[in-house]
Protein backbone atom coordinates (compact mmCIF):
# COMPACT_ATOMS: atom_id res chain seq x y z
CA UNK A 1 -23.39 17.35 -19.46
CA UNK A 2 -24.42 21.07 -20.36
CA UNK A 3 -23.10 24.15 -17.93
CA UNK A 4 -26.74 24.55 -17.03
CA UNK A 5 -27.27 20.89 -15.97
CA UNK A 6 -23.52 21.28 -14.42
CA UNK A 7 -24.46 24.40 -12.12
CA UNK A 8 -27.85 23.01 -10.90
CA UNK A 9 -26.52 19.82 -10.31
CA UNK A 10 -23.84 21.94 -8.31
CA UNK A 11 -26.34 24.20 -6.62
CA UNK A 12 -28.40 21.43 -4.89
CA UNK A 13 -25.17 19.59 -3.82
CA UNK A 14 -23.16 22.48 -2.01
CA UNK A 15 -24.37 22.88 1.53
CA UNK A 16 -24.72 26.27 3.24
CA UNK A 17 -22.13 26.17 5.95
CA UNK A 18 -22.57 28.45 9.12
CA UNK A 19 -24.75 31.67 7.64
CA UNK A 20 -22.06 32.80 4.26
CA UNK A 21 -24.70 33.53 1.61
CA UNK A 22 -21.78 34.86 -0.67
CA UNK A 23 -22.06 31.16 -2.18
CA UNK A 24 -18.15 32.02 -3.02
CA UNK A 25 -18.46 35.20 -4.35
CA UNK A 26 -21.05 34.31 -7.17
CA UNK A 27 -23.66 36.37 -4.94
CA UNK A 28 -23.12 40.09 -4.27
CA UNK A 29 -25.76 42.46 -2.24
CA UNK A 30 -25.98 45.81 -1.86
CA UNK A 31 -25.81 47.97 1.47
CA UNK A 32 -28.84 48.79 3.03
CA UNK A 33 -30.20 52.03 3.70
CA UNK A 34 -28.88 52.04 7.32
CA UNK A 35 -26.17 50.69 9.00
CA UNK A 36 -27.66 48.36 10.87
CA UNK A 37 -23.74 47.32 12.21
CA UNK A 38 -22.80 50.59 13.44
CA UNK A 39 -26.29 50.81 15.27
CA UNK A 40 -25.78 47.63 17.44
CA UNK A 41 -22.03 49.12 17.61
CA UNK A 42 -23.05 52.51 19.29
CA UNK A 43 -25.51 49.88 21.93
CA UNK A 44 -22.80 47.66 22.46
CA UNK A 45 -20.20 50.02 23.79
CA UNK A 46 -22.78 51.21 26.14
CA UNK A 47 -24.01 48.18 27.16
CA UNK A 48 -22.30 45.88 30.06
CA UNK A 49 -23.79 42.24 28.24
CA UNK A 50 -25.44 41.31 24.59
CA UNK A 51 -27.49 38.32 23.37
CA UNK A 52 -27.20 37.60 19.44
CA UNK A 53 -30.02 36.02 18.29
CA UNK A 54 -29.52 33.16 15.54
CA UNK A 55 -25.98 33.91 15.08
CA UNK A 56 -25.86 31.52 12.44
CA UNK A 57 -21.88 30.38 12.53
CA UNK A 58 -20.95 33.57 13.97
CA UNK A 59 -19.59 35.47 11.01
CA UNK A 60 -21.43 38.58 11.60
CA UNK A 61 -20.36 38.69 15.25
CA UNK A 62 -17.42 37.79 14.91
CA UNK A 63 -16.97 40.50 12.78
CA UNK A 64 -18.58 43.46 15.42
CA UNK A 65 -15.93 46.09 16.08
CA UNK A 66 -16.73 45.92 19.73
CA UNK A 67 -18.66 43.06 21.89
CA UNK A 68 -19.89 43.77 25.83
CA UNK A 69 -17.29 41.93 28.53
CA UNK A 70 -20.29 39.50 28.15
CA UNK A 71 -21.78 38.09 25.27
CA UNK A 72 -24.05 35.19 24.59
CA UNK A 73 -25.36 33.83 21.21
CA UNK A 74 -27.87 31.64 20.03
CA UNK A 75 -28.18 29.09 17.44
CA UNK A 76 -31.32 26.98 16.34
CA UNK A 77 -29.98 25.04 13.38
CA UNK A 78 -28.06 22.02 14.67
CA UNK A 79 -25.05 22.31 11.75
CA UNK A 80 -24.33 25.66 13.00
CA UNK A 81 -23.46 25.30 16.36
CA UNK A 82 -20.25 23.47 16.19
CA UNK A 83 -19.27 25.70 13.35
CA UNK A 84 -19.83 28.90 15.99
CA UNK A 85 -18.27 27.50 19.06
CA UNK A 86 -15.38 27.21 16.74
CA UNK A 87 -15.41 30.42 15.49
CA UNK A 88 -16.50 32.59 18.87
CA UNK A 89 -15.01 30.75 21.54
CA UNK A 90 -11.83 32.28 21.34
CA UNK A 91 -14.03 35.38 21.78
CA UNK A 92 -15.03 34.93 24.68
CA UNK A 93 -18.62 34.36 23.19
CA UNK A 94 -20.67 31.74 25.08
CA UNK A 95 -22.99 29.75 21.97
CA UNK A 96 -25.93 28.00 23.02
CA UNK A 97 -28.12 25.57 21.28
CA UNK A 98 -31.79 26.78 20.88
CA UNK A 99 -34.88 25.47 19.44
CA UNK A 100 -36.15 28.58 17.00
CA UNK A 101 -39.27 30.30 17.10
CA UNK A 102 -41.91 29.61 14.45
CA UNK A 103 -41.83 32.87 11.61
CA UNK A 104 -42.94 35.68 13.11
CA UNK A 105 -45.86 35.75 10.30
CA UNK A 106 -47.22 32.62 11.45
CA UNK A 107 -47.50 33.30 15.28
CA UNK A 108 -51.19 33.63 17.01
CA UNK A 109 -51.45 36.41 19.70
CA UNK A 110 -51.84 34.78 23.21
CA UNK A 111 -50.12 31.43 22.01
CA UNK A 112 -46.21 32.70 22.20
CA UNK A 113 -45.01 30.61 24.37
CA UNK A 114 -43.48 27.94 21.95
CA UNK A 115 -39.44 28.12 22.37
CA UNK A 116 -38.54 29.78 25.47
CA UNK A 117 -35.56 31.23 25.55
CA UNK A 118 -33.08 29.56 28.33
CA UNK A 119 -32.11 32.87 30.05
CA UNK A 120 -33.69 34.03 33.57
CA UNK A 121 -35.35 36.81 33.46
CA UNK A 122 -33.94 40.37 33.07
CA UNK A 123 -30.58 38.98 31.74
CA UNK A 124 -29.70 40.83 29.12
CA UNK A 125 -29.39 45.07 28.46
CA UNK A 126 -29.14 44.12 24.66
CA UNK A 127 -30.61 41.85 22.47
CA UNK A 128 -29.75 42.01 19.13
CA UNK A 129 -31.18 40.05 16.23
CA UNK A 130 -30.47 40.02 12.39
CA UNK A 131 -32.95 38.26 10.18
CA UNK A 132 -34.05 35.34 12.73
CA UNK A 133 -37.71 34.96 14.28
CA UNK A 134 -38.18 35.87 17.60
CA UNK A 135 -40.96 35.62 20.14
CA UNK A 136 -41.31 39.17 21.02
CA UNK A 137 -43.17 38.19 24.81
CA UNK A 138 -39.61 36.15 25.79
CA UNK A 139 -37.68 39.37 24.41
CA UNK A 140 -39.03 41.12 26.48
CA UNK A 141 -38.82 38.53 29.36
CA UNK A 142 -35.04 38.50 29.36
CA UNK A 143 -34.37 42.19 28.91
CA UNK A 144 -33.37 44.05 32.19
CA UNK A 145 -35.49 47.67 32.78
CA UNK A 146 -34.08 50.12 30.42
CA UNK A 147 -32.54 47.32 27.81
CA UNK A 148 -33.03 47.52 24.15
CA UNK A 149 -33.85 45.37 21.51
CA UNK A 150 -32.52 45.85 17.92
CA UNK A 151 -33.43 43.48 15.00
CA UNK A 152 -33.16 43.77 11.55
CA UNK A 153 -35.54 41.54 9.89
CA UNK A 154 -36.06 40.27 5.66
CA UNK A 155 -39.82 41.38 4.90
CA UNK A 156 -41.97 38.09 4.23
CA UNK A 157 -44.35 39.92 2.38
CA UNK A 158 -42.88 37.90 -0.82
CA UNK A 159 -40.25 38.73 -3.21
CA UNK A 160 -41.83 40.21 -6.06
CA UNK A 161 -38.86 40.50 -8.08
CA UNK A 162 -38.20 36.56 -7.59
CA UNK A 163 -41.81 35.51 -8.25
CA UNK A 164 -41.60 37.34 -11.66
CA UNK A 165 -38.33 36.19 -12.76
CA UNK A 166 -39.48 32.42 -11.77
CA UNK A 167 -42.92 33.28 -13.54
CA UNK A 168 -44.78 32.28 -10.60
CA UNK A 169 -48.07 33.33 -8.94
CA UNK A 170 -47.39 35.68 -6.23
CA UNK A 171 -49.14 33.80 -3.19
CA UNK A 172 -51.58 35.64 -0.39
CA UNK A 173 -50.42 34.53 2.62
CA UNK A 174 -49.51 36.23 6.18
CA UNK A 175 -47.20 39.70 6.02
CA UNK A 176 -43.88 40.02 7.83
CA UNK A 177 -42.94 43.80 7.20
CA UNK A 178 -42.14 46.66 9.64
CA UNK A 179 -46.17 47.59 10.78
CA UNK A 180 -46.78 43.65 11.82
CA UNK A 181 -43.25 43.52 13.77
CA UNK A 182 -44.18 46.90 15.19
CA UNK A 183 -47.46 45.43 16.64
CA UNK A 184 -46.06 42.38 18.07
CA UNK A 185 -43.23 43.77 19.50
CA UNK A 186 -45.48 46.73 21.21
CA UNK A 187 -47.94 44.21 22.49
CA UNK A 188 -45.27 42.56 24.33
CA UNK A 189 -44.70 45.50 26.69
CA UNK A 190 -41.70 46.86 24.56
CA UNK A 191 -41.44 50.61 23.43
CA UNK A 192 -40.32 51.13 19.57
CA UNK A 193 -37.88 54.04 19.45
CA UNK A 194 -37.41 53.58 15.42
CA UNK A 195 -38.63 52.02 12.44
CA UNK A 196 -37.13 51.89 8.72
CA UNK A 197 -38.16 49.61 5.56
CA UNK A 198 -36.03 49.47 2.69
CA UNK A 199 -34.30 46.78 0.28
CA UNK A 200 -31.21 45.38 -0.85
CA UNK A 201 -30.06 44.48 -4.06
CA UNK A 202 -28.86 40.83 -4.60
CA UNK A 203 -26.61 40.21 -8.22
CA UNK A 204 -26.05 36.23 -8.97
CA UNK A 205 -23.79 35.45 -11.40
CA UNK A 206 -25.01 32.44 -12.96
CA UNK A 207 -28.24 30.65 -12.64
CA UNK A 208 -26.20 27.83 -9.76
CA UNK A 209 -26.14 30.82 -7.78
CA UNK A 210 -29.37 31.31 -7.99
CA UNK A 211 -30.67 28.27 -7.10
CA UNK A 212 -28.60 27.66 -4.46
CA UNK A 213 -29.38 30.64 -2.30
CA UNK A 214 -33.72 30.32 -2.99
CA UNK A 215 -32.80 26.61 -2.08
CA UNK A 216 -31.18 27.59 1.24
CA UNK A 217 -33.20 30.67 1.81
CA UNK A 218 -36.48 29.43 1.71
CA UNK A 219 -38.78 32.26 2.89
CA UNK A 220 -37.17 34.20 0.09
CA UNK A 221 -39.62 31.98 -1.88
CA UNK A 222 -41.16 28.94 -0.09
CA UNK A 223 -42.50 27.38 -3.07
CA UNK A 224 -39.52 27.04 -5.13
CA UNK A 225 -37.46 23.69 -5.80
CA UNK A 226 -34.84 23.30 -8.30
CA UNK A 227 -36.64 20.27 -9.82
CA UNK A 228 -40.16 22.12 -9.91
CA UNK A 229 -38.48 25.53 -11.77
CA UNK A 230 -36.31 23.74 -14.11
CA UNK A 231 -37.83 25.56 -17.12
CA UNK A 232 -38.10 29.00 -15.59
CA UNK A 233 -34.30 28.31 -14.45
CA UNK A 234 -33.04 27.08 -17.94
CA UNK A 235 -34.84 30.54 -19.48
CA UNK A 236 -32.59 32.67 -16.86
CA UNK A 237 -29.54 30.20 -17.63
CA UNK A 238 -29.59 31.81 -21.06
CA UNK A 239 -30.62 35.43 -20.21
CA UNK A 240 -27.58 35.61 -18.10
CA UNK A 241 -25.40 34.51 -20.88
CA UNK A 242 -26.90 37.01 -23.13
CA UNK A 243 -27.08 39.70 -20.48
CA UNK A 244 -24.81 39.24 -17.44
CA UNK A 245 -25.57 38.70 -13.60
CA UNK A 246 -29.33 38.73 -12.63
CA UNK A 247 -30.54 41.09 -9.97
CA UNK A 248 -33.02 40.91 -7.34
CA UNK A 249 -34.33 43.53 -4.95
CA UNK A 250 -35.31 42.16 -1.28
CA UNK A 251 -37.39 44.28 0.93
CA UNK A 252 -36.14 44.44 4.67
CA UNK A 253 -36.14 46.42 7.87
CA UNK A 254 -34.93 47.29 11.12
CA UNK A 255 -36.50 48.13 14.38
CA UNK A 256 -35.43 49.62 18.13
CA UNK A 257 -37.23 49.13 21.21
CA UNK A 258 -36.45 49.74 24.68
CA UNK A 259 -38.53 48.28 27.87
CA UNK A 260 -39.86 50.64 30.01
CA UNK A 261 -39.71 50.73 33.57
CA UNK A 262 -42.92 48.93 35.01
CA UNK A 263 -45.79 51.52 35.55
């Protein structure tokens, strides 16, 4: 068996467990242009209760230099959950199971009300939310007068980068970047304090690497399978050989919004 047969053989056997897209330290990114951490740091210590949205298996709050007395956290994907009881339990952190909204590109205005969130109204001062969809009406639903919402989303206006190093048509399809987030999220009664775009840069040190995260992170690239880019992968097998890691930029960005006291 070749190394390249060996990784992608490799790549579509090794599952993603809770949300580590390190994929053992073959996969290194870049820092974004804000610090998206210290931003939901500076809410949190004001803040008597937080919600994290999609927590995935927890790793990222886990990791949160403070958390609110209370703290809640959901999860949609059914692998996950176990995995984040385990890891935020002895927290304190309360995980509950969630069905997830449809992509935020795909939603109609006026037919939002797919996966309710299971929170009473007004139950939350912060709701925080890194790179999972979200029905901005329900948001706003379970924030109290006064709360804020902070999300950090990947842009879904396609990977440019990725289509070109797959050699692949770049599709037209629905936009998820800041202006369309923006809109939805001010529709739904909230009030957007700040808005930034920028990217990351993702480095994969072999071709498995590569595979594996597209094959796990499909809105990265929905139309890519290992099977159906075997010659595109095979061509960046041997260009990392020759050249070292392959890099990718990956456009994202983060919002704040606050809701306003009722008129």
């Amino acid at each position: 068996m070749t190394e390249f047969d060996r990784l992608l053989l490799e790549a579509d056997a090794t599952p993603l467990v809770g949300w580590d897209l390190s994929c053992s330290g073959r996969i290194a990114t870049t820092a974004t242009p804000w610090n998206f951490e210290a931003e939901v740091d500076r809410h949190a210590r004001r803040s008597p209760d937080m919600l994290d949205m999609g927590t995935g298996g927890g790793e990222w709050l886990s990791r949160l230099a403070f958390r609110p007395p209370r703290t809640v956290a959901t999860e949609g994907w059914a692998p996950n959950v176990g995995i984040a009881r385990e890891r935020l339990a002895p927290l304190g952190v309360e995980v509950v199971e969630v069905e997830g909204a449809d992509d935020n590109a795909a939603q109609v205005q006026g037919e939002e009300d797919q996966a309710r969130l299971p929170f009473a109204d007004a139950s939350f001062h912060l709701v925080v939310n890194r790179h999972e969809s979200f029905v901005a009406s329900d948001v706003h639903r379970i924030l109290a007068t006064g709360g804020r919402f902070v999300t950090q989303q990947v842009a879904s206006d396609f990977n440019a980068d990725c289509y070109a190093l797959l050699d692949l048509p770049m599709p037209g399809s629905l936009r998820w970047q800041l202006d369309t987030a923006v809109d939805q999220v001010t529709r739904s009664g909230l009030s957007v304090t700040h808005g930034e775009e920028g990217a990351e840069v993702l480095s994969f040190d072999d071709v498995g690497a590569f595979a594996w995260y597209l094959k796990h992170v499909p809105y990265v690239c929905p139309e890519f399978t290992i099977d159906g880019c075997r010659v595109a992968l095979e061509r960046l097998h041997l260009r990392i050989q020759g050249h070292g890691p392959l890099t990718m930029r990956q456009k994202l960005f983060w919002l704040d919004a606050v809701k306003p006291a009722a008129a």
